[in-house]
Protein backbone atom coordinates (compact mmCIF):
# COMPACT_ATOMS: atom_id res chain seq x y z
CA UNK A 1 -11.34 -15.71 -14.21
CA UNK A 2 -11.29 -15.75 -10.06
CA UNK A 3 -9.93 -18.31 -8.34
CA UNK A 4 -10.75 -19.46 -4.60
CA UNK A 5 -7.41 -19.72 -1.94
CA UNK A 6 -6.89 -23.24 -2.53
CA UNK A 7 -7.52 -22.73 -6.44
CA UNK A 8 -4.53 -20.40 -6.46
CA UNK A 9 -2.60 -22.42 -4.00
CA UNK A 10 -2.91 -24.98 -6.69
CA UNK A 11 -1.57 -22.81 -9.87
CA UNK A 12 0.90 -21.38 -7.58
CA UNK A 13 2.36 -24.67 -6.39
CA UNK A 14 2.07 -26.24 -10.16
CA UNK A 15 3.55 -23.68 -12.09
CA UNK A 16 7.26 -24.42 -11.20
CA UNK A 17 6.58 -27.99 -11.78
CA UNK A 18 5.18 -27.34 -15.16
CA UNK A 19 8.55 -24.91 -15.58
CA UNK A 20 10.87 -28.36 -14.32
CA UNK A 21 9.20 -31.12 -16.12
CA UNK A 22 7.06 -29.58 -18.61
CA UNK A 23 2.83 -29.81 -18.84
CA UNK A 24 2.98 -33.61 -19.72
CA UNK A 25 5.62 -34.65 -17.39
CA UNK A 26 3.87 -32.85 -14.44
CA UNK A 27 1.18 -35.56 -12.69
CA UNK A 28 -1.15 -34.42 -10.29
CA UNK A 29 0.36 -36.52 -7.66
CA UNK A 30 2.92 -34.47 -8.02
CA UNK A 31 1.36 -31.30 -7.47
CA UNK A 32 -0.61 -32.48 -4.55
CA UNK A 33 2.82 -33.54 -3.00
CA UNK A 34 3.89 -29.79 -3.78
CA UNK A 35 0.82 -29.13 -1.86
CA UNK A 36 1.32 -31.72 1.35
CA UNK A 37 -2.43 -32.71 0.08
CA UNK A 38 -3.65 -35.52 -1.59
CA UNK A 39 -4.70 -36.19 -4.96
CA UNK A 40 -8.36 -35.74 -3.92
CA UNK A 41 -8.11 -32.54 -2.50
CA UNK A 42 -6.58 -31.62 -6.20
CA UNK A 43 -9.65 -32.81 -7.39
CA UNK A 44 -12.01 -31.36 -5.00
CA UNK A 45 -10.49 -27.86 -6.40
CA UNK A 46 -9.95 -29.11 -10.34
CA UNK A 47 -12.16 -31.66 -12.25
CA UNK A 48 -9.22 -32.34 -14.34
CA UNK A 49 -5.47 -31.78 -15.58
CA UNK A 50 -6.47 -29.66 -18.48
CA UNK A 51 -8.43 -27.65 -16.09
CA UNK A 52 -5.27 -27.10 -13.86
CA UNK A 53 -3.58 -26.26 -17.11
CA UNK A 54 -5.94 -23.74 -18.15
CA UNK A 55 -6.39 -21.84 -15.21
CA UNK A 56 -2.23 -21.83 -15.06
CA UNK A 57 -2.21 -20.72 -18.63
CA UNK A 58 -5.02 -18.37 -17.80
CA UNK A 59 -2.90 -16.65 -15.07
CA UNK A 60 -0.75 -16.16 -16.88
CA UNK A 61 -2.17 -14.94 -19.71
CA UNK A 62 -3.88 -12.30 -17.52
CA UNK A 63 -0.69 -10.82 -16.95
CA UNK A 64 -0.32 -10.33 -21.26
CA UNK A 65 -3.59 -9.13 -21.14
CA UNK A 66 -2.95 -6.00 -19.16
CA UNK A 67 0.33 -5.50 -21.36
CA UNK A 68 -2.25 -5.68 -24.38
CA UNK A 69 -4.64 -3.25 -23.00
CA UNK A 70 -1.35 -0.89 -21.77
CA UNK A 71 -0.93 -0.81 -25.42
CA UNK A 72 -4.42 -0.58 -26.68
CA UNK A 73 -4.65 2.96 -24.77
CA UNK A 74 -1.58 4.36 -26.31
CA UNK A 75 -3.30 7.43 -28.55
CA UNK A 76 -0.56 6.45 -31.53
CA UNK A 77 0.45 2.85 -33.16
CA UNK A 78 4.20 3.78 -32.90
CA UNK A 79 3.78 4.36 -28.83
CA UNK A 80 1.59 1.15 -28.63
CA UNK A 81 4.15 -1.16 -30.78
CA UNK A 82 6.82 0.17 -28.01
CA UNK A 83 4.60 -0.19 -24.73
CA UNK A 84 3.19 -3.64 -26.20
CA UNK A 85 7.06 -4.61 -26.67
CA UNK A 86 8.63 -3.24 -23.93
CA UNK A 87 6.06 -4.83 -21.40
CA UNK A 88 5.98 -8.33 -23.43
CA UNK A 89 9.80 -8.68 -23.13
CA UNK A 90 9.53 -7.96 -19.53
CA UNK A 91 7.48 -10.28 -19.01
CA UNK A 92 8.65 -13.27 -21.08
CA UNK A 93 12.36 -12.22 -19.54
CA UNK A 94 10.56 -12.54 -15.67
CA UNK A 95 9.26 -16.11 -16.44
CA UNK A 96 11.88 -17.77 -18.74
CA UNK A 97 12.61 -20.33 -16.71
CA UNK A 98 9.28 -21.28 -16.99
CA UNK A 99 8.71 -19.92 -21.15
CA UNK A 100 9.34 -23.14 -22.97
CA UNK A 101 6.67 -24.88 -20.54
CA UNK A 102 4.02 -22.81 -21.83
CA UNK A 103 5.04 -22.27 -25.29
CA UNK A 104 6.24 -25.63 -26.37
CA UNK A 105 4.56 -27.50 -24.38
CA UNK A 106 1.97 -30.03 -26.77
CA UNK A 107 -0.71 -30.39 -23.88
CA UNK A 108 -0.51 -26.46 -23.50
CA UNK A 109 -0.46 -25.49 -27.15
CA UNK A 110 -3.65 -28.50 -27.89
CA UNK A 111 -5.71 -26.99 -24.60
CA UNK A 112 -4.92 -23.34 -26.01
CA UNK A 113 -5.56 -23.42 -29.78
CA UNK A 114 -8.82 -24.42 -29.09
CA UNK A 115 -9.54 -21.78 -25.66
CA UNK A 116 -11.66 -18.85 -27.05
CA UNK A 117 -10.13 -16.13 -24.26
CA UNK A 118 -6.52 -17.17 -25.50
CA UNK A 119 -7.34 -16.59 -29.53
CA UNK A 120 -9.06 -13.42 -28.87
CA UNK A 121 -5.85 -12.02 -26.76
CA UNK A 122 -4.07 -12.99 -29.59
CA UNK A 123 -6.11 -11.69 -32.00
CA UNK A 124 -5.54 -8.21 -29.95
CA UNK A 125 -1.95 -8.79 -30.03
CA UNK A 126 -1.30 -9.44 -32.83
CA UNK A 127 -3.57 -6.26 -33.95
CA UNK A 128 -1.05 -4.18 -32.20
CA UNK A 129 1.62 -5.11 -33.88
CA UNK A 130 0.34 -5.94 -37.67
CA UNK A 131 -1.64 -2.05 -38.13
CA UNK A 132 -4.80 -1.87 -40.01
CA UNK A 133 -3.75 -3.46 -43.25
CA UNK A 134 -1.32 -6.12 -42.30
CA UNK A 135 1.25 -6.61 -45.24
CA UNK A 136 3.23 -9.94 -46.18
CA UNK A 137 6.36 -7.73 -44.38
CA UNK A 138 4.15 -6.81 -40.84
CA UNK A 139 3.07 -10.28 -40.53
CA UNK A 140 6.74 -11.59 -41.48
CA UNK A 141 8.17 -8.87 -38.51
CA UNK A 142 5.48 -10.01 -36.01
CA UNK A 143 5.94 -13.75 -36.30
CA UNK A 144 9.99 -12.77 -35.86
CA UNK A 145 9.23 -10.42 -33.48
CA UNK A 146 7.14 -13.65 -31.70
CA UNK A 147 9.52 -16.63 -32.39
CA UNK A 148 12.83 -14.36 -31.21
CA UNK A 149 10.97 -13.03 -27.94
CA UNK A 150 9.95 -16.61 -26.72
CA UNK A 151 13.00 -19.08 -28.02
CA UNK A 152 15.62 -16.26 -27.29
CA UNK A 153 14.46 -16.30 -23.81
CA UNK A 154 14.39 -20.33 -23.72
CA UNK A 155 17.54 -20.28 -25.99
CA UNK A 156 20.74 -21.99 -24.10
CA UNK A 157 23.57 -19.61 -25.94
CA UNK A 158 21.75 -16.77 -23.43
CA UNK A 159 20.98 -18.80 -20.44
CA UNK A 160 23.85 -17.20 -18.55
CA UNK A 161 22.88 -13.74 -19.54
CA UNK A 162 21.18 -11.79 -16.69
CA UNK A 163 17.58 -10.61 -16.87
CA UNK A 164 18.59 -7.08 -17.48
CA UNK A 165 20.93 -7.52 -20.34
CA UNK A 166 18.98 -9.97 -21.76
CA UNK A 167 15.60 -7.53 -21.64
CA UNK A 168 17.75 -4.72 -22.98
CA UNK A 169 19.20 -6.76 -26.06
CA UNK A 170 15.88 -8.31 -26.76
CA UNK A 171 13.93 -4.49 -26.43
CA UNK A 172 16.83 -2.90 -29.11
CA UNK A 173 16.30 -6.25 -31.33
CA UNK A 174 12.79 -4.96 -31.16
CA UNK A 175 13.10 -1.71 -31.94
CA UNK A 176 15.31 -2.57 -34.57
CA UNK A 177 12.48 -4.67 -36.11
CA UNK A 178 10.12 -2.75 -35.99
CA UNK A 179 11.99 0.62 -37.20
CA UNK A 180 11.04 1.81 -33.65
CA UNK A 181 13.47 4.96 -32.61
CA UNK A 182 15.46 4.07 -29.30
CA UNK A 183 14.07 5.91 -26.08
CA UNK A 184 15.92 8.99 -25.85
């Protein structure tokens, strides 16, 4: 989707708010404080909330969606598991702080189970990482694979772990999951 300016001012500024006090406990008085506007000017951009959430979750998603197409050009499934990986662990490592907002989050996961764009990237991911004829064991290994990337990065026992060692312990767990040989 394209945003105006003041569109992307708006997800910008709301965001980190969303990261501090999760999608329900973010009001949009608060994000047009953020802003210095008012709550009409909010409006004037955003009929709603759950528009402001979607085009946050939408931004975001965008970013997964370029990891997902990375992947989709790989020529073999083996280098596409790894790219697919390696670029979603970046990028859940890069926004942790902000992770459990968009994954846990009951407003989030209600406005997304139900957003067409969201279950088709899915759909796409999941693709990647489940082969042609998904077995009870690739399904099992991509829901792990899933549920380890996102709460390990949320996870408090890690929380003082830098971004680098964190990425590289998450991309061997990976690799290890997936039978994936380490990068030589």
């Amino acid at each position: 989707m394209h945003y105006s300016a003041a569109q992307l001012r708006i997800i910008t500024a709301t965001l980190p708010l969303f990261g501090d006090h999760g999608v329900s406990g973010t009001s949009l008085q608060m994000i047009a404080d953020a802003l210095g506007v008012t709550k009409a000017a909010v409006y004037h951009q955003f009929n709603s909330k759950d528009e402001i959430v979607l085009a946050v979750a939408s931004v975001e998603l965008s970013r997964l969606e370029v990891a997902v197409e990375a992947a989709e050009a790989e020529a073999s499934r083996l280098e596409a598991r790894q790219v697919l990986l390696t670029q979603v662990i970046d990028l859940a490592v890069e926004r942790r702080r902000m992770a459990s907002a968009l994954q846990g989050d009951p407003v989030m996961i209600r406005l997304l189970a139900t957003h067409p764009p969201f279950q088709q990237l899915m759909e796409r991911l999941y693709g990647l990482l489940l082969g042609e004829e998904p077995s009870d064991e690739s399904r099992l290994r991509a829901a792990m694979a899933a549920a380890s990337i996102g709460g390990a990065v949320t996870h408090p026992l890690v929380a003082d772990l830098d971004d680098e060692t964190l990425r590289a312990l998450l991309l061997s767990s990976a690799r290890s999951l997936f039978d994936l040989p380490e990068p030589g």
